[in-house]
C-alpha atoms as a PDB file:
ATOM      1  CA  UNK A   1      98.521 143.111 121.527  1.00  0.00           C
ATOM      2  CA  UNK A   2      94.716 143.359 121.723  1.00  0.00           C
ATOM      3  CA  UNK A   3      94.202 144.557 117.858  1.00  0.00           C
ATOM      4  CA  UNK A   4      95.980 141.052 117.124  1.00  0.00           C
ATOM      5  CA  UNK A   5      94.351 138.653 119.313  1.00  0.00           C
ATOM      6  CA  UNK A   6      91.166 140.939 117.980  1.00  0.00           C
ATOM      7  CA  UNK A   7      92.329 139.697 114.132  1.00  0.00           C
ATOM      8  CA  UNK A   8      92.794 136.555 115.254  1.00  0.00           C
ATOM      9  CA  UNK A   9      89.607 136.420 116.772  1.00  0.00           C
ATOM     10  CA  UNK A  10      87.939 137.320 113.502  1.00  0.00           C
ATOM     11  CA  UNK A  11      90.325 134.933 111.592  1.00  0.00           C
ATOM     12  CA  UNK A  12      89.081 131.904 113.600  1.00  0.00           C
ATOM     13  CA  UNK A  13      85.080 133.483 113.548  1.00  0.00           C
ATOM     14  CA  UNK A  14      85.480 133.760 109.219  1.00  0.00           C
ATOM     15  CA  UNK A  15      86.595 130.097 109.392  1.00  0.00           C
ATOM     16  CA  UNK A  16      84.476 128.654 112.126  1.00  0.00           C
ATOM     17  CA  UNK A  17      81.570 130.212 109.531  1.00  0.00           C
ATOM     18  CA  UNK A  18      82.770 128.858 106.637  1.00  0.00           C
ATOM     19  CA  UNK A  19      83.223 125.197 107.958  1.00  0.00           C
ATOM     20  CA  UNK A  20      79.471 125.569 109.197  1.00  0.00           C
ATOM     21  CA  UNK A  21      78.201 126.712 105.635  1.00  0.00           C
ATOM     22  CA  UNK A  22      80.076 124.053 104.128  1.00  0.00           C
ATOM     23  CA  UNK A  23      78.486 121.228 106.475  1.00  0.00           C
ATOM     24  CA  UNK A  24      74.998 122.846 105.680  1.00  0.00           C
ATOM     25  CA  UNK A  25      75.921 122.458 101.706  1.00  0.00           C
ATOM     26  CA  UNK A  26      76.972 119.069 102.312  1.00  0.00           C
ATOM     27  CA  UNK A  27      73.733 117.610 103.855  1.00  0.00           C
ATOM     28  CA  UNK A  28      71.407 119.320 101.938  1.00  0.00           C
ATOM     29  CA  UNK A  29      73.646 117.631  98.905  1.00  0.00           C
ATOM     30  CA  UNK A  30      73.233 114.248 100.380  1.00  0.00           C
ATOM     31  CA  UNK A  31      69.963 114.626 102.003  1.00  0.00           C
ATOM     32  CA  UNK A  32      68.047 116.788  99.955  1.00  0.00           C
ATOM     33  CA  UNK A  33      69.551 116.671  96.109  1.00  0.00           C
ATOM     34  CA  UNK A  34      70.809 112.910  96.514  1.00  0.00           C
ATOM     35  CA  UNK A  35      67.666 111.925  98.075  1.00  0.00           C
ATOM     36  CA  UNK A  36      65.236 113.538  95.369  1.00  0.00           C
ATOM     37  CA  UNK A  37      67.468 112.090  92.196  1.00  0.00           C
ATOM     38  CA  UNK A  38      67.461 108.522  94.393  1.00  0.00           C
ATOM     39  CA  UNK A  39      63.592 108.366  94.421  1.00  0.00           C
ATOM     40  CA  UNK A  40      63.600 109.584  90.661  1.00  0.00           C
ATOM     41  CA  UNK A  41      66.035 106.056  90.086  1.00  0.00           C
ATOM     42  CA  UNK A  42      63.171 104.655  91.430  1.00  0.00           C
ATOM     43  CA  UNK A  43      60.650 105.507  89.388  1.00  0.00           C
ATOM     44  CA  UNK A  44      62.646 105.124  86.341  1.00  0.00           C
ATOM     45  CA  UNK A  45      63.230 101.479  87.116  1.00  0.00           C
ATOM     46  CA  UNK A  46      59.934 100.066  87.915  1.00  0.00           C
ATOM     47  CA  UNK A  47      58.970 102.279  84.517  1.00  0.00           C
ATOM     48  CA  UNK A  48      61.748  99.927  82.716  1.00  0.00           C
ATOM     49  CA  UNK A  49      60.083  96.678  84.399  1.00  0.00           C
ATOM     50  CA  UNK A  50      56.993  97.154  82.442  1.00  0.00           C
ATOM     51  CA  UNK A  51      57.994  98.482  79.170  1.00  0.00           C
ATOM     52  CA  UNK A  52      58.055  96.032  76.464  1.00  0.00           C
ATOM     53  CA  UNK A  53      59.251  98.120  73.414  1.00  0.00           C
ATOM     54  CA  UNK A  54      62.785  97.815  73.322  1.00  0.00           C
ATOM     55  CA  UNK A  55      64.407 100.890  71.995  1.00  0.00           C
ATOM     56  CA  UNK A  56      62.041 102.504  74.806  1.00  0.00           C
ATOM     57  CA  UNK A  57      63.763 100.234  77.130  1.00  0.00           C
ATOM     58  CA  UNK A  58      67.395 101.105  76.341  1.00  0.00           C
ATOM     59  CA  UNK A  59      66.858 104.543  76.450  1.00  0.00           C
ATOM     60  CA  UNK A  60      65.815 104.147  80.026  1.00  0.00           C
ATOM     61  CA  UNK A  61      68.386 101.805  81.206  1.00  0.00           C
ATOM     62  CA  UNK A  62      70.271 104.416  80.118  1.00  0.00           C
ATOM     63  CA  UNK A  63      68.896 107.106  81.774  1.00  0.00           C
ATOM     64  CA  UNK A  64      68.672 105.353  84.921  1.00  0.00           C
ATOM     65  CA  UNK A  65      72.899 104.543  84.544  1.00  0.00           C
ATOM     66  CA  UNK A  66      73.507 108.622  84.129  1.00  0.00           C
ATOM     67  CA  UNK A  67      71.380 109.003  87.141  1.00  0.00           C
ATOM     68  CA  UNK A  68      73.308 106.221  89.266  1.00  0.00           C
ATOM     69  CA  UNK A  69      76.520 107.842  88.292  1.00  0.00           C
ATOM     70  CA  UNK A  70      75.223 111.467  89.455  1.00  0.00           C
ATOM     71  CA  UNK A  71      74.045 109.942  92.933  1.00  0.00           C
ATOM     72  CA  UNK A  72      77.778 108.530  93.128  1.00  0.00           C
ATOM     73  CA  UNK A  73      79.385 111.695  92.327  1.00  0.00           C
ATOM     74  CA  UNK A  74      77.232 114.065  94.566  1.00  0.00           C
ATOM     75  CA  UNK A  75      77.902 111.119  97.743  1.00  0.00           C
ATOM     76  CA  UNK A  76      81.755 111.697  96.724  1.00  0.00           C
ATOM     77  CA  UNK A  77      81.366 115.242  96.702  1.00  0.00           C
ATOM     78  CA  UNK A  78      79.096 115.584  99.800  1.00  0.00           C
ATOM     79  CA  UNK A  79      82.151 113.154 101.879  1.00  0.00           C
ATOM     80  CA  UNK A  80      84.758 115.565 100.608  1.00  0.00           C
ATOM     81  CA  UNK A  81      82.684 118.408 101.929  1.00  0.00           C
ATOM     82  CA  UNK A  82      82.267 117.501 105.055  1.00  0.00           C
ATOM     83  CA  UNK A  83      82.781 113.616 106.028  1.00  0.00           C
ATOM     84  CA  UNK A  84      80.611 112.643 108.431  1.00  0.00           C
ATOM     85  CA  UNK A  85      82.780 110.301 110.292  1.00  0.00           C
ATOM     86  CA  UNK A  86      84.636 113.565 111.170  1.00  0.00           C
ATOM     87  CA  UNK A  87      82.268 114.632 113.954  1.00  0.00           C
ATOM     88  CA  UNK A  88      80.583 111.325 114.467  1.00  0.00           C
ATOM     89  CA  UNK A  89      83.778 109.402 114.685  1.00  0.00           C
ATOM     90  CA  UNK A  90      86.598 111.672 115.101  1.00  0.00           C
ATOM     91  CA  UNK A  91      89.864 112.127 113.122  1.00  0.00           C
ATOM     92  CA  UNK A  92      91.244 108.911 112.583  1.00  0.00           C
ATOM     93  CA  UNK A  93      88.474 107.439 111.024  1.00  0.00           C
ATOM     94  CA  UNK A  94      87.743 110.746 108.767  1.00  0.00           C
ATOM     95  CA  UNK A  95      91.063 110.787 107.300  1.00  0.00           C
ATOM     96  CA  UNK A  96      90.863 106.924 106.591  1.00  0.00           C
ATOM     97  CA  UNK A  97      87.593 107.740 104.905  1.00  0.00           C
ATOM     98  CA  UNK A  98      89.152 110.536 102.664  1.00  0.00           C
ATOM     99  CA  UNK A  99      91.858 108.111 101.679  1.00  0.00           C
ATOM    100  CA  UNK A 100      89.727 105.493 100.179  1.00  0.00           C
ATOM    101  CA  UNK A 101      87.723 108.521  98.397  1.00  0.00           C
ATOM    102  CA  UNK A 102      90.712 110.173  97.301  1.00  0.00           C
ATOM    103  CA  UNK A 103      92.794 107.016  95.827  1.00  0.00           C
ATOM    104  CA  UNK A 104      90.229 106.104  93.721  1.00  0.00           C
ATOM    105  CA  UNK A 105      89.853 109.459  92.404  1.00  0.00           C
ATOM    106  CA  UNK A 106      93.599 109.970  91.910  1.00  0.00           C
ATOM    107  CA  UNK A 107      94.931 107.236  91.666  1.00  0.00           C
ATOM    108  CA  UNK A 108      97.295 107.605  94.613  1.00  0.00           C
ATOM    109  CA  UNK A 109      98.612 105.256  97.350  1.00  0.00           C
ATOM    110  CA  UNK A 110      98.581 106.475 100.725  1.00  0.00           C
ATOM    111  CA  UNK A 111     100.427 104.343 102.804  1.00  0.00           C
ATOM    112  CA  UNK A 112      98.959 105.125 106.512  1.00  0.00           C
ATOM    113  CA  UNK A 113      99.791 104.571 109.969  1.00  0.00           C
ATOM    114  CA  UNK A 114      98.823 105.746 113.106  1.00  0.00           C
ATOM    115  CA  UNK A 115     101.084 105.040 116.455  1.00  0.00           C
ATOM    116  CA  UNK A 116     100.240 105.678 119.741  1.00  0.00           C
ATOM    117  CA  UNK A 117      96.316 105.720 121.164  1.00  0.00           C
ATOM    118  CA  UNK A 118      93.944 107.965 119.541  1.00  0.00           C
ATOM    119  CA  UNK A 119      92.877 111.127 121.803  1.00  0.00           C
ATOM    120  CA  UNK A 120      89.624 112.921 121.715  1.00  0.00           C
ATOM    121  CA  UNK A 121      90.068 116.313 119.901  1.00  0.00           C
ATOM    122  CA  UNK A 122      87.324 119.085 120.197  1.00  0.00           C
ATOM    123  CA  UNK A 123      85.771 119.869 117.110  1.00  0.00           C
ATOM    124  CA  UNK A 124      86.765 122.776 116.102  1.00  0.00           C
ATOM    125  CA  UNK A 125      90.752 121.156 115.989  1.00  0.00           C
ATOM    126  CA  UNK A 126      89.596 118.192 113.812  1.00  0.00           C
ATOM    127  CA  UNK A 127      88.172 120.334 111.428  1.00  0.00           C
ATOM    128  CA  UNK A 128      91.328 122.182 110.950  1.00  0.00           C
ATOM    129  CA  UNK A 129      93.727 119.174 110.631  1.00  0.00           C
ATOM    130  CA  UNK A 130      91.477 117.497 108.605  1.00  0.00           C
ATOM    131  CA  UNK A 131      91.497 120.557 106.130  1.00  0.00           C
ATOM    132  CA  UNK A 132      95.349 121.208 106.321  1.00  0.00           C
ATOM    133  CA  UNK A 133      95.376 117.592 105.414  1.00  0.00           C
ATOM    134  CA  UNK A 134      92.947 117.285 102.906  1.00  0.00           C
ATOM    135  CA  UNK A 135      94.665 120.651 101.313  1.00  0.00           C
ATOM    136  CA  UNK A 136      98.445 118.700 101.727  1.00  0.00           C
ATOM    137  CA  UNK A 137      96.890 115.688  99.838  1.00  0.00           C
ATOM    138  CA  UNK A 138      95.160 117.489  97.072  1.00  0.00           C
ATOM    139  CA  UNK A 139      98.638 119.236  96.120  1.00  0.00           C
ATOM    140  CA  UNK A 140     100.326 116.096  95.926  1.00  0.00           C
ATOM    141  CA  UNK A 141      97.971 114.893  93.563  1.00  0.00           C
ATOM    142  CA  UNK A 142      97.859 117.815  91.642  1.00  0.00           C
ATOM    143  CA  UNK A 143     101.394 118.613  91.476  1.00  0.00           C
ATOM    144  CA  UNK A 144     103.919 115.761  93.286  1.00  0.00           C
ATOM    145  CA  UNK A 145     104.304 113.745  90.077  1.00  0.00           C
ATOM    146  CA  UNK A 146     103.824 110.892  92.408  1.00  0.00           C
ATOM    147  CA  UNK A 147     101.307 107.902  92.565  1.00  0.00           C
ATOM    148  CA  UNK A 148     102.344 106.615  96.506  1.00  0.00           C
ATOM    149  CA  UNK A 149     102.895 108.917  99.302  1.00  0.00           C
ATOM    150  CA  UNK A 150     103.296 108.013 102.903  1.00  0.00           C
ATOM    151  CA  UNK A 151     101.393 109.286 105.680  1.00  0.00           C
ATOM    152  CA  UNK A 152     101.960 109.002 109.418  1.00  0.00           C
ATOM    153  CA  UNK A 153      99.973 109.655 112.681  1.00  0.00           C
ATOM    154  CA  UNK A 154     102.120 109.968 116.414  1.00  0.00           C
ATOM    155  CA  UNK A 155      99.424 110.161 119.081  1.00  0.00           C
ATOM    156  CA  UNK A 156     101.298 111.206 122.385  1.00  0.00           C
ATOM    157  CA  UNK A 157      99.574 112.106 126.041  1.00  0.00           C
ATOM    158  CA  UNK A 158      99.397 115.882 124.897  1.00  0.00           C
ATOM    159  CA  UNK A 159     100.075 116.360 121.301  1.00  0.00           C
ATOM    160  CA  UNK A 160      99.272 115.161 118.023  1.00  0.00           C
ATOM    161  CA  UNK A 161     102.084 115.004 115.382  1.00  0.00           C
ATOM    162  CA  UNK A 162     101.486 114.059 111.189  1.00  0.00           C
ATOM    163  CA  UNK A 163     103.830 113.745 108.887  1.00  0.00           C
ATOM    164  CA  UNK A 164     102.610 113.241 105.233  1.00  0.00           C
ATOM    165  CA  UNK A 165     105.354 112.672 103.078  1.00  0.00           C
ATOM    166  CA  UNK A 166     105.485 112.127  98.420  1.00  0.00           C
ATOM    167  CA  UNK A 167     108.087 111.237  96.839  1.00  0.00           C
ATOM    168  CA  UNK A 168     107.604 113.223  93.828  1.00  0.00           C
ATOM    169  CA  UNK A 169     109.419 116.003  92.146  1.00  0.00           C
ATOM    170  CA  UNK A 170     109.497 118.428  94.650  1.00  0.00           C
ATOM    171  CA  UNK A 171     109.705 122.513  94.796  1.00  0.00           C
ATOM    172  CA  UNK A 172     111.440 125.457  95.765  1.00  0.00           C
ATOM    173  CA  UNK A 173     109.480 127.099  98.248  1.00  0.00           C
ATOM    174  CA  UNK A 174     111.065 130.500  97.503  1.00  0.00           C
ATOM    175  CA  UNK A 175     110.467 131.056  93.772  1.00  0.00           C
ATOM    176  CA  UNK A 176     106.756 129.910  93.747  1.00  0.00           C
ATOM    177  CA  UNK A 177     105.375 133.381  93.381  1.00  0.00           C
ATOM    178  CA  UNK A 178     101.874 134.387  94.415  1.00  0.00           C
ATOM    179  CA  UNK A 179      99.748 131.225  92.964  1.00  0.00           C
ATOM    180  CA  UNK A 180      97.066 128.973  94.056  1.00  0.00           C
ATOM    181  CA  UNK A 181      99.408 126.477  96.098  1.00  0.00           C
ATOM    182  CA  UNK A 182     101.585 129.225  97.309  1.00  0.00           C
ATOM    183  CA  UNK A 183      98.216 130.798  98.883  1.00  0.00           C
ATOM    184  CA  UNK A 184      97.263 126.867 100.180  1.00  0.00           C
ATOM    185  CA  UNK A 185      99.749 126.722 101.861  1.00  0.00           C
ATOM    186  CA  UNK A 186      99.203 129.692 103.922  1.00  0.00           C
ATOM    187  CA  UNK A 187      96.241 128.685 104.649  1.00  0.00           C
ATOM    188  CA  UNK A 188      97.147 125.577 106.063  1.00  0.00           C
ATOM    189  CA  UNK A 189     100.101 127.420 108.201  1.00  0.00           C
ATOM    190  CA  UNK A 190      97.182 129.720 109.386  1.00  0.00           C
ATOM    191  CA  UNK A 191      94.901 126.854 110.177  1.00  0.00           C
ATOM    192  CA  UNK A 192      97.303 125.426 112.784  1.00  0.00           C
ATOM    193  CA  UNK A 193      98.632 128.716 114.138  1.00  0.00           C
ATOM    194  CA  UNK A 194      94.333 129.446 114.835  1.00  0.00           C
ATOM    195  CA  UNK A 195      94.333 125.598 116.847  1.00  0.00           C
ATOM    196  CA  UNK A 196      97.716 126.642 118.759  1.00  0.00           C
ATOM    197  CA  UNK A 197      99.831 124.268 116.543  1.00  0.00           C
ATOM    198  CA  UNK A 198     101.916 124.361 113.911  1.00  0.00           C
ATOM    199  CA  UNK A 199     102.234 123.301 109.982  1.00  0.00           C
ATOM    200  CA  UNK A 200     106.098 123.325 108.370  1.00  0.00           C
ATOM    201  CA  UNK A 201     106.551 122.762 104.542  1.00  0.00           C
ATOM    202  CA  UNK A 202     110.059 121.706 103.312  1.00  0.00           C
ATOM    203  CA  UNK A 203     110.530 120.331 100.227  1.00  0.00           C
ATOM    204  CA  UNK A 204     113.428 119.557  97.835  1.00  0.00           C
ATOM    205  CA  UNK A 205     113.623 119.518  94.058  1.00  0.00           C
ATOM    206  CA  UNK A 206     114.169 115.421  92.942  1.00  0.00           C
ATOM    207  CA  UNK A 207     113.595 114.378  96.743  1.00  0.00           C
ATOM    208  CA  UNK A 208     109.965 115.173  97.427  1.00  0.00           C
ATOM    209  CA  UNK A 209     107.750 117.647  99.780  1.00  0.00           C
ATOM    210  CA  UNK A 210     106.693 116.755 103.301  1.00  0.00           C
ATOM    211  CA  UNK A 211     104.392 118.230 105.474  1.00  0.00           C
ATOM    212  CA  UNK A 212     104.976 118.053 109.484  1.00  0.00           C
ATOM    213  CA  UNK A 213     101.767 118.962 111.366  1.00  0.00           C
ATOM    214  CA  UNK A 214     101.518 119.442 114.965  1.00  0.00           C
ATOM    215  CA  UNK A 215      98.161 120.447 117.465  1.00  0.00           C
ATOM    216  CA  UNK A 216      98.412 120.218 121.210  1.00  0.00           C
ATOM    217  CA  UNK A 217      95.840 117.799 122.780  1.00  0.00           C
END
C-alpha cells in the first residue's frame, strides 16, 4: 500500500515538474523571444518610413509581414503552452480561451456551455483538466473526421463534471494497439486518477467518441 501511494507520489511530483517547466517555456516565449522580435518590427518599420527606393521598400514591408506572422504564431504557441487566464482567471475562462485559439487553427466548432456556478479549483486540479481537455480536443481534430463537437460544463456544490462530445467517425477502443492516441489517452485517465477524479472514453464506430470527465471540488 505504501510502495503505491509512494508511485503515485512520484507520478504527481514528474507532472507537477513538467507543468512548471512548461509555464517557464511559455513566458520566456512571450516575454523574452516575442518581446525581442516585437522591438525588431519596430525598427524595421520606422526604417521603411524613410526609405525612398522602392524595391528597398518592398523588401522590407516584406520582412516586417514574416516578422508579424512569427510574433502571431509564438503568442498562439505561448497560450497553448500555458494560457494565462488559467491561473489568473481560473478554468472557465482558460478553456474559453483555448477554444477561440483552437477553432481558428482547426477549423472546428465547439459548441460550449457551462451550467451551474463556477467553483474555485486549486491549481494544481485546473492544470490537469485543462490538459485532459486540451489532449480530448486535439484528438478530435486530428482524428474525429468532424468539424463541430459539443462541449459541456455541470458545476455542482462538490464536483465538477465535462462532457465533450464529436460526432465524427468514431473508434474501437480495443483494437487501437500501442500508438500515440492510445498512450493520450492514458494519460488523460492518469491525470484525473492523480486529482481524485475520473476520465471515461467510450466511443462507437459511425456514432462518435465522448469523453466524461469528473474532479471533486
Amino acid at each position: 500500500m505504501e510502495h503505491s501511494a509512494s508511485k503515485q507520489q512520484i507520478r504527481s511530483y514528474i507532472i507537477q515538474s513538467q507543468e512548471e517547466e512548461i509555464k517557464r517555456i511559455s513566458l520566456e516565449l512571450h516575454e523574452g523571444v516575442g518581446q525581442n522580435l516585437f522591438s525588431i518590427l519596430t525598427g524595421l518599420q520606422f526604417v521603411e518610413s524613410g526609405l525612398s527606393q522602392p524595391h528597398l521598400k518592398n523588401y522590407l514591408h516584406e520582412m516586417t509581414q514574416l516578422i508579424e506572422r512569427t510574433i502571431q504564431e509564438i503568442r498562439l504557441l505561448s497560450v497553448e503552452l500555458h494560457p494565462p487566464a488559467l491561473t489568473t482567471l481560473g478554468l472557465l475562462p482558460a478553456i474559453k480561451s483555448y477554444i477561440k485559439l483552437y477553432t481558428s487553427t482547426f477549423g472546428v466548432l465547439v459548441d460550449l456551455e457551462s451550467i451551474g456556478e463556477e467553483k474555485p479549483i486549486q491549481e494544481q486540479k485546473s492544470v490537469a483538466v485543462f490538459r485532459v481537455c486540451q489532449e480530448a480536443l486535439t484528438n478530435i481534430a486530428k482524428h474525429a473526421d468532424t468539424s463541430n463537437m459539443k462541449m459541456s460544463l455541470f458545476w455542482k456544490e462538490e464536483e465538477l463534471r465535462i462532457s465533450i462530445i464529436d460526432f465524427g467517425g468514431g473508434f474501437v477502443v480495443d483494437e487501437m494497439g500501442n500508438n500515440h492516441v492510445t498512450l493520450g489517452i492514458a494519460a488523460m485517465k492518469e491525470r484525473m486518477l492523480l486529482t481524485g477524479g475520473h476520465c471515461v472514453i467510450s466511443s462507437k464506430i459511425g456514432e462518435g467518441t465522448s469523453v466524461e470527465i469528473s474532479l471533486p471540488l
